[in-house]
Protein backbone atom coordinates (compact mmCIF):
# COMPACT_ATOMS: atom_id res chain seq x y z
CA UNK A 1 20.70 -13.35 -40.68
CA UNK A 2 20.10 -12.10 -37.03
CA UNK A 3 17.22 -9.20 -37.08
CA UNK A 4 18.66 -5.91 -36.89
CA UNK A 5 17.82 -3.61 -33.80
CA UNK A 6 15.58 -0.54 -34.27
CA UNK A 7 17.80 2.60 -34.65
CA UNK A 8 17.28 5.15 -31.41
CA UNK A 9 16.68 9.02 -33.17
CA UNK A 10 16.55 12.34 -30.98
CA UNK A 11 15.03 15.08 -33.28
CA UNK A 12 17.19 16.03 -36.07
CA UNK A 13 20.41 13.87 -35.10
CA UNK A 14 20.86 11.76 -38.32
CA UNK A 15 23.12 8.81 -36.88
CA UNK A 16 24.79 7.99 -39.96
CA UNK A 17 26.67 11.85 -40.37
CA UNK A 18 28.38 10.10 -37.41
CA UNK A 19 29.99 7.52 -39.43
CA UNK A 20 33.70 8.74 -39.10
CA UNK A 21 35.19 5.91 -40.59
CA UNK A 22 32.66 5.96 -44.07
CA UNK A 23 33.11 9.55 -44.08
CA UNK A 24 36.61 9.43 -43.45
CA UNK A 25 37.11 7.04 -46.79
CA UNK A 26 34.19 8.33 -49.32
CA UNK A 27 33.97 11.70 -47.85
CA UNK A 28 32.20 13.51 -51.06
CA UNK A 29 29.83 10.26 -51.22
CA UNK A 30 28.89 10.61 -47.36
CA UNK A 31 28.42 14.08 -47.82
CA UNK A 32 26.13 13.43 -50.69
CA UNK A 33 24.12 11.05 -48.70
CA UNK A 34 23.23 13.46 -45.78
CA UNK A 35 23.61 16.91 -46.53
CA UNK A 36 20.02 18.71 -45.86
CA UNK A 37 21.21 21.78 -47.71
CA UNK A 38 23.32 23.13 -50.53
CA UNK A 39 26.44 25.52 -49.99
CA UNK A 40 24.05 28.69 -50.06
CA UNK A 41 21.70 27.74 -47.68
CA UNK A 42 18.40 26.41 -49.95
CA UNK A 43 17.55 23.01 -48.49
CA UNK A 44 17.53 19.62 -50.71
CA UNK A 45 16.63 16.44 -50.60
CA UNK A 46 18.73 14.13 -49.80
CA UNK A 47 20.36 11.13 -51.98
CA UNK A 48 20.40 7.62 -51.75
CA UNK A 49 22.60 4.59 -53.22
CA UNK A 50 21.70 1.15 -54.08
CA UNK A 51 23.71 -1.42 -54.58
CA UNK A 52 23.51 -4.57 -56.40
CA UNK A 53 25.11 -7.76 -58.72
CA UNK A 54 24.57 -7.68 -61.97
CA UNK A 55 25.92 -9.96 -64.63
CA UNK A 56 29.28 -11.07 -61.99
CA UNK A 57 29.76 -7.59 -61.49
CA UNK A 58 28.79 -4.59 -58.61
CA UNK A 59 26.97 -2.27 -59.37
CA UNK A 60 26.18 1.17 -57.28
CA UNK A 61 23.29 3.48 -58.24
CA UNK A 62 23.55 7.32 -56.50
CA UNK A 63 20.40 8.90 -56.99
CA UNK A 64 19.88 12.28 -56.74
CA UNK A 65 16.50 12.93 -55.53
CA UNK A 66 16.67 16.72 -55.68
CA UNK A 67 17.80 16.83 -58.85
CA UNK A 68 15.85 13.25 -60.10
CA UNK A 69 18.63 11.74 -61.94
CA UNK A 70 21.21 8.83 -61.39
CA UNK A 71 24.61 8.10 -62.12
CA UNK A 72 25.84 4.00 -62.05
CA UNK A 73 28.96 2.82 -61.69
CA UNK A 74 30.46 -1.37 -62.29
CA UNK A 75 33.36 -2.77 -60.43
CA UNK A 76 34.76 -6.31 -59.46
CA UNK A 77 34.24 -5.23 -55.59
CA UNK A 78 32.56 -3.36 -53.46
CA UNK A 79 34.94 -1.19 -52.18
CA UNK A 80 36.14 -0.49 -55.81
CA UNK A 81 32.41 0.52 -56.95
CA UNK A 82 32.44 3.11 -53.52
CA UNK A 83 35.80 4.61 -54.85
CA UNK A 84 34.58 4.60 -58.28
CA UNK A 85 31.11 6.47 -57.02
CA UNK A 86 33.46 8.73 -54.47
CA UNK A 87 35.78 9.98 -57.33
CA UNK A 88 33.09 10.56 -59.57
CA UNK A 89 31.30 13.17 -57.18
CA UNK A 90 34.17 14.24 -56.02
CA UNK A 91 35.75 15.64 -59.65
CA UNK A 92 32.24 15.83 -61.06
CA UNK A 93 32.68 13.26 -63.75
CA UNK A 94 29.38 10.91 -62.97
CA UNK A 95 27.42 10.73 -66.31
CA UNK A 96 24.17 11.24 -64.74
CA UNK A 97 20.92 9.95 -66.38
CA UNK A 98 17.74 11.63 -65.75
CA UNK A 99 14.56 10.00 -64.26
CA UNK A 100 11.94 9.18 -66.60
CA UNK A 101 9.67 12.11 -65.33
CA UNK A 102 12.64 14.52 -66.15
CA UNK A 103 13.06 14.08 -69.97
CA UNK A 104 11.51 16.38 -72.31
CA UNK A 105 8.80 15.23 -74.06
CA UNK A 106 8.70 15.51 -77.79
């Protein structure tokens, strides 16, 4: 595996929001990724995905780090477990799980 080359930043110029061709086919997930604020102007965190094989399958994490929860989604491919992830933000139908620190105690 060849050693990746260090990323050049100017100040707040994220260079993945320039990732037409991601955010042309997982628009909602993109969005997701990098958006610094909501729609009414309070800022948030933003959210990451990890992917991984489990059990023959792919698997894609999106955590919410604002909100500190995650939703997972399983495919047979990659690109299936990115359209899986994208239509579940997109119609709001992720079953999201919150982080450990987030449940109510009883």
């Amino acid at each position: 595996m060849k050693r990746p080359e260090p990323v050049q930043t100017t100040g707040t110029t994220n260079p993945l929001t320039a990732d037409t061709a991601g955010a042309a086919k997982y628009p909602t997930l993109v969005e997701y990724l990098t958006c610094l604020t909501y729609d009414d102007g309070t800022s948030r965190e933003t959210s990451t995905v990890s992917l991984f094989i489990e059990d023959g399958k792919w698997k894609v994490a999106v955590n919410d780090r604002d909100l500190r929860r995650s939703a997972y989604v399983t495919g047979d491919t990659l690109q299936g477990v990115l359209s899986l992830a994208e239509k579940g933000l997109a119609n709001h139908t992720l079953d999201w799980r919150l982080w450990a620190s987030q449940k109510k105690k009883k």
